[in-house]
PDB file of N, CA and C in Angstrom:
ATOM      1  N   UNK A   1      38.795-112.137 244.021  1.00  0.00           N
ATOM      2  CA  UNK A   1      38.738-110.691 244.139  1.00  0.00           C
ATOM      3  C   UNK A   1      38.178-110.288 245.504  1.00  0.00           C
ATOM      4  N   UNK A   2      37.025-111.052 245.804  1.00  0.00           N
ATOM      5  CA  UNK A   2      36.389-110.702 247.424  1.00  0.00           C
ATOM      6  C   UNK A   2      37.343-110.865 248.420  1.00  0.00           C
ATOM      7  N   UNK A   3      37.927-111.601 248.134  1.00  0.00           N
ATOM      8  CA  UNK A   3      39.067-112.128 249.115  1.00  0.00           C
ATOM      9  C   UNK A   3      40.181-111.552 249.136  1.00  0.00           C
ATOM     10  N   UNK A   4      40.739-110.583 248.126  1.00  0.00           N
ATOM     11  CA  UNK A   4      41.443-110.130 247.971  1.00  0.00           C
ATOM     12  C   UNK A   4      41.201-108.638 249.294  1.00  0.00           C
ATOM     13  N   UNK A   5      39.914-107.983 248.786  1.00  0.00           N
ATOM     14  CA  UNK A   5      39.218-107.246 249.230  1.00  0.00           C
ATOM     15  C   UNK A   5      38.811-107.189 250.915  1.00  0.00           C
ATOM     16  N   UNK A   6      39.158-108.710 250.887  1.00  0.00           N
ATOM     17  CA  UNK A   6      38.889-108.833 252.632  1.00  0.00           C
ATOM     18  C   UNK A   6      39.884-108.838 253.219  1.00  0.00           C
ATOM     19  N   UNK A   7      41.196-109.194 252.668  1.00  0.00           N
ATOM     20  CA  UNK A   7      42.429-109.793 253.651  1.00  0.00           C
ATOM     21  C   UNK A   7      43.110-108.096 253.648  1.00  0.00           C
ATOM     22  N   UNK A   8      42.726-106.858 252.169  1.00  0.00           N
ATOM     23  CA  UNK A   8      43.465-106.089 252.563  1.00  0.00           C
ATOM     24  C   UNK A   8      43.063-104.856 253.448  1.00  0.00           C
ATOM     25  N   UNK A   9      41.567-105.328 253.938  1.00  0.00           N
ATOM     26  CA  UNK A   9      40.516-104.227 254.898  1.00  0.00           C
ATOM     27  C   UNK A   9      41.108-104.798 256.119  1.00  0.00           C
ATOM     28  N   UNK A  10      41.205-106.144 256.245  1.00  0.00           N
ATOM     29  CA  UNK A  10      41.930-106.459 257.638  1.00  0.00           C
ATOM     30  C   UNK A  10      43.311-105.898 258.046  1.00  0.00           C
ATOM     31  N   UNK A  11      44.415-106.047 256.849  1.00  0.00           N
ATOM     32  CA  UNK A  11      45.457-105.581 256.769  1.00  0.00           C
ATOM     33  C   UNK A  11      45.420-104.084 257.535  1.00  0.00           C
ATOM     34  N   UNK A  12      44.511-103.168 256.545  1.00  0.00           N
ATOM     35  CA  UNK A  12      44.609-101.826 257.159  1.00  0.00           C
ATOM     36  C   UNK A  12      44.195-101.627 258.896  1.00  0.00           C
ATOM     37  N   UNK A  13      43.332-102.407 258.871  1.00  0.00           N
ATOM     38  CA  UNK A  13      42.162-102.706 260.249  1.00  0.00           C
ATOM     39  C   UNK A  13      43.258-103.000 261.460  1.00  0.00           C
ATOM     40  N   UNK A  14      43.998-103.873 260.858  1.00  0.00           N
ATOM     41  CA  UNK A  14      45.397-104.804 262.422  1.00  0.00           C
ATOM     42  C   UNK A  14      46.812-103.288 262.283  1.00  0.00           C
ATOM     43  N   UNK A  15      46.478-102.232 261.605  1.00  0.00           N
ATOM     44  CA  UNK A  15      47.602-101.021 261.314  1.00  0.00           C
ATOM     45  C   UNK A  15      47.274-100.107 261.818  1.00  0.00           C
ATOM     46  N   UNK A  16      46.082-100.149 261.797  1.00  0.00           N
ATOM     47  CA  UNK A  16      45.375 -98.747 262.475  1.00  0.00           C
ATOM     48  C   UNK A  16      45.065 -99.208 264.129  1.00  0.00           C
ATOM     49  N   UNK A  17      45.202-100.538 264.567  1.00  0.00           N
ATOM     50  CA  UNK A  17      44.875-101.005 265.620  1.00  0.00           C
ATOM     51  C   UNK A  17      46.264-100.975 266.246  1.00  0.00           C
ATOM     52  N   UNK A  18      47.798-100.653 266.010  1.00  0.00           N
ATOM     53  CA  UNK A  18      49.119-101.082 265.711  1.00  0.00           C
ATOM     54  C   UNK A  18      48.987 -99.255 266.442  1.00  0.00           C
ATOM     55  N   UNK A  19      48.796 -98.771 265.663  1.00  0.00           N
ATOM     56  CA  UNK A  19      49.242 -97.270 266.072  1.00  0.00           C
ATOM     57  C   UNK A  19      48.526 -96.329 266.623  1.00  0.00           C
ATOM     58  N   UNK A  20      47.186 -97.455 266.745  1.00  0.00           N
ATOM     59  CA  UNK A  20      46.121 -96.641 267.748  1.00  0.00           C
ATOM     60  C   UNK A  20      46.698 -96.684 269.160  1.00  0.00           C
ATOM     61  N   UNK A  21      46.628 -98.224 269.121  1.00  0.00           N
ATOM     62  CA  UNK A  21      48.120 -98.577 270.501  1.00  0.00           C
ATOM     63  C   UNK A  21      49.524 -97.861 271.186  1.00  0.00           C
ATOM     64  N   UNK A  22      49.784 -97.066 270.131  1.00  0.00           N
ATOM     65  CA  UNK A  22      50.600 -96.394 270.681  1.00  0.00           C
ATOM     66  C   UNK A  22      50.609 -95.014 270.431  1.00  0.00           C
ATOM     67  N   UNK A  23      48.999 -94.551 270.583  1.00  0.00           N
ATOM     68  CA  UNK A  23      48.572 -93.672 270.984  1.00  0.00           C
ATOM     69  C   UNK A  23      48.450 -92.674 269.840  1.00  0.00           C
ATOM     70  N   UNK A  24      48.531 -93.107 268.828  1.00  0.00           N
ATOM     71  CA  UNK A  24      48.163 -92.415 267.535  1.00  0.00           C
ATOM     72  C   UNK A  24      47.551 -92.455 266.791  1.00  0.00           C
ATOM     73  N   UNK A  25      46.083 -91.274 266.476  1.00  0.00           N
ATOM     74  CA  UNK A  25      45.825 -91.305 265.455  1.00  0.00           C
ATOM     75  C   UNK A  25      45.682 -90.529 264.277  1.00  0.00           C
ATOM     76  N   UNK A  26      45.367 -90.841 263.233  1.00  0.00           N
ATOM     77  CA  UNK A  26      45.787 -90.881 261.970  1.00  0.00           C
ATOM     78  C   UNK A  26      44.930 -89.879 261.023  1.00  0.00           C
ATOM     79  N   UNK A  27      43.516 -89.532 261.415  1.00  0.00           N
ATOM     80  CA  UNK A  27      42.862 -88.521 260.956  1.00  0.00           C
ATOM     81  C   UNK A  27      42.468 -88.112 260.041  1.00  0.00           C
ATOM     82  N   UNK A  28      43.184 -89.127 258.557  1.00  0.00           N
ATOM     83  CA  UNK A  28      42.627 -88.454 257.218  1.00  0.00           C
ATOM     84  C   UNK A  28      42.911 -89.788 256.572  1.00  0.00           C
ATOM     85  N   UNK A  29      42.108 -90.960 256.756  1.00  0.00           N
ATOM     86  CA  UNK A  29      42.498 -92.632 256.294  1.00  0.00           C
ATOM     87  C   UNK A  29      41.300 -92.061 255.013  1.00  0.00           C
ATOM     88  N   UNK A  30      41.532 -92.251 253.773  1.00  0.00           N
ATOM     89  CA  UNK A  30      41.144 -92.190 252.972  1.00  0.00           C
ATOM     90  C   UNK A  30      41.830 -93.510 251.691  1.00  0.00           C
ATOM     91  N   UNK A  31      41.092 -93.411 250.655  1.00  0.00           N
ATOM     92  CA  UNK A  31      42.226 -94.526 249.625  1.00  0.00           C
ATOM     93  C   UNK A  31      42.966 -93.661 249.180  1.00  0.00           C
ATOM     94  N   UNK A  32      43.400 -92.595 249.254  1.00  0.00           N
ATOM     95  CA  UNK A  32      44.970 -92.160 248.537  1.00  0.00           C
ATOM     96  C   UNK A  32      46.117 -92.138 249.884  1.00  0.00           C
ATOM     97  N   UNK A  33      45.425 -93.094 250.801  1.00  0.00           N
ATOM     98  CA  UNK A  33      46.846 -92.604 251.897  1.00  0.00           C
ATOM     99  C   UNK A  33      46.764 -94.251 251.853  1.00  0.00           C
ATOM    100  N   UNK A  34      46.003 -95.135 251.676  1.00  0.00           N
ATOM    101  CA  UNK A  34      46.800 -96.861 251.509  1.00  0.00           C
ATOM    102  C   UNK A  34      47.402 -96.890 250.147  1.00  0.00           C
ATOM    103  N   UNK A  35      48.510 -97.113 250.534  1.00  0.00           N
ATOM    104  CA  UNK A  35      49.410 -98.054 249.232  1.00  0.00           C
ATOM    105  C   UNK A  35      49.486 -99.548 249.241  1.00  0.00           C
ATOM    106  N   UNK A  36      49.615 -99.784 248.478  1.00  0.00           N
ATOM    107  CA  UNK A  36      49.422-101.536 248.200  1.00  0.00           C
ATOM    108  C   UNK A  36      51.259-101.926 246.650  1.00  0.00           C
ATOM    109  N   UNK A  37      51.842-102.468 247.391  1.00  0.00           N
ATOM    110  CA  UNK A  37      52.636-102.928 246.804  1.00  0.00           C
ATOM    111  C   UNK A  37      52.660-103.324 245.823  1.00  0.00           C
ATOM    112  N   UNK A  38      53.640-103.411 244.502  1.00  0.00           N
ATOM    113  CA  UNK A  38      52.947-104.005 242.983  1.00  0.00           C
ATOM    114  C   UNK A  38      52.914-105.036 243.128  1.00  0.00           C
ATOM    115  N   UNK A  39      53.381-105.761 243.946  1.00  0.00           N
ATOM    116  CA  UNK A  39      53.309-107.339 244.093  1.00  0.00           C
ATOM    117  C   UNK A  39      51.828-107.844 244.500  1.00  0.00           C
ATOM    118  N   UNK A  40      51.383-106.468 245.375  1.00  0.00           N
ATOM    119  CA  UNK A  40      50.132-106.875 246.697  1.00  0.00           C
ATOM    120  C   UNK A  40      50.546-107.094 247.929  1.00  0.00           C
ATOM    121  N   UNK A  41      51.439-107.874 248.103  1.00  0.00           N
ATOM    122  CA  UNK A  41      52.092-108.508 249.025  1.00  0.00           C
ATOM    123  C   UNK A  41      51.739-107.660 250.601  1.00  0.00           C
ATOM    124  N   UNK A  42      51.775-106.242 250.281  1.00  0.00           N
ATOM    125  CA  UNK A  42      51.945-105.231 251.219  1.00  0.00           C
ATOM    126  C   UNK A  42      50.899-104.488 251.610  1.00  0.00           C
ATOM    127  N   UNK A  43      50.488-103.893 252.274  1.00  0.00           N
ATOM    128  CA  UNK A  43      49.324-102.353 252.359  1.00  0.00           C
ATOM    129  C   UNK A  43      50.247-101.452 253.139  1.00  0.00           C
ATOM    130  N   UNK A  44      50.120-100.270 252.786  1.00  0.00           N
ATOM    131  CA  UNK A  44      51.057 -99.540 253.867  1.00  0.00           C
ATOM    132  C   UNK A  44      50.059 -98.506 253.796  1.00  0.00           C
ATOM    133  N   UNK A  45      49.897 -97.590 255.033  1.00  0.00           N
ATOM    134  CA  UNK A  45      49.228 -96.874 255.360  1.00  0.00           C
ATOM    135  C   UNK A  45      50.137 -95.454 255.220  1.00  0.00           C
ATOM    136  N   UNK A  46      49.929 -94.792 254.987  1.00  0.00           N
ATOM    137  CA  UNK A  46      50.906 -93.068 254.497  1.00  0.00           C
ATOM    138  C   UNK A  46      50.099 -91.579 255.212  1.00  0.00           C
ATOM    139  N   UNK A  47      50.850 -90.913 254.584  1.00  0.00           N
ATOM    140  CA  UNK A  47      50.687 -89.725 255.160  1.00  0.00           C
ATOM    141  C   UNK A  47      49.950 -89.110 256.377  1.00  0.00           C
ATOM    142  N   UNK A  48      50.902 -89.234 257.722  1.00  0.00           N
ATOM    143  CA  UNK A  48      50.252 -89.093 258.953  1.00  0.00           C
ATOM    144  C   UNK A  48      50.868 -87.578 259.200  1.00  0.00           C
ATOM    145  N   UNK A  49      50.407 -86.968 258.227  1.00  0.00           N
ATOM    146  CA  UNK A  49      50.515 -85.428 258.772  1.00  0.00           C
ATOM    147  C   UNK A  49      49.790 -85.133 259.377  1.00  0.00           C
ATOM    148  N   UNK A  50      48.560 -85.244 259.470  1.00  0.00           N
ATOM    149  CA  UNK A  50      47.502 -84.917 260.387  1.00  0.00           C
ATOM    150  C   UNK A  50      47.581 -85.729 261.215  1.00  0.00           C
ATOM    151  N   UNK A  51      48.326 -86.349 262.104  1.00  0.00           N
ATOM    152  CA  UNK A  51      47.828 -87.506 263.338  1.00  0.00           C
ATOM    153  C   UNK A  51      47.687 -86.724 264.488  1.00  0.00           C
ATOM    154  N   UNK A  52      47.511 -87.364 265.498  1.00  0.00           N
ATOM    155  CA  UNK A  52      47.389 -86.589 266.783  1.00  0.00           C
ATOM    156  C   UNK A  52      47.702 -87.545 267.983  1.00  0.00           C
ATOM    157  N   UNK A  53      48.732 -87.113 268.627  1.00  0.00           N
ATOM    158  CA  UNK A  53      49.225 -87.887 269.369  1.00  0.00           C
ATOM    159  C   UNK A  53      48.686 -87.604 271.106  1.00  0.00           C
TER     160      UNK A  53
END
């Protein structure tokens, strides 16, 4: 479970580092804007209505 917990804070961590890079950010990272796949497999980061480019 810890581990679970760690690989998917990194996940978000290397996404937000992904689109900080290209000059965007994101402004309202809360847990209802990560999705996580039913598999797990995935994290996806959502709703960048508020970003700021």
């Amino acid at each position: 479970m810890k581990d679970e917990r760690l690989r998917i804070a990194g996940e978000i961590a290397t996404a937000l580092a992904s689109v900080h890079e290209a000059g965007i950010a994101h402004r309202d990272l809360k847990p209802d804007n990560v999705m996580i796949t039913r598999r797990g497999s995935k994290v996806k980061i959502i709703d960048f209505d508020n970003r700021r480019n």
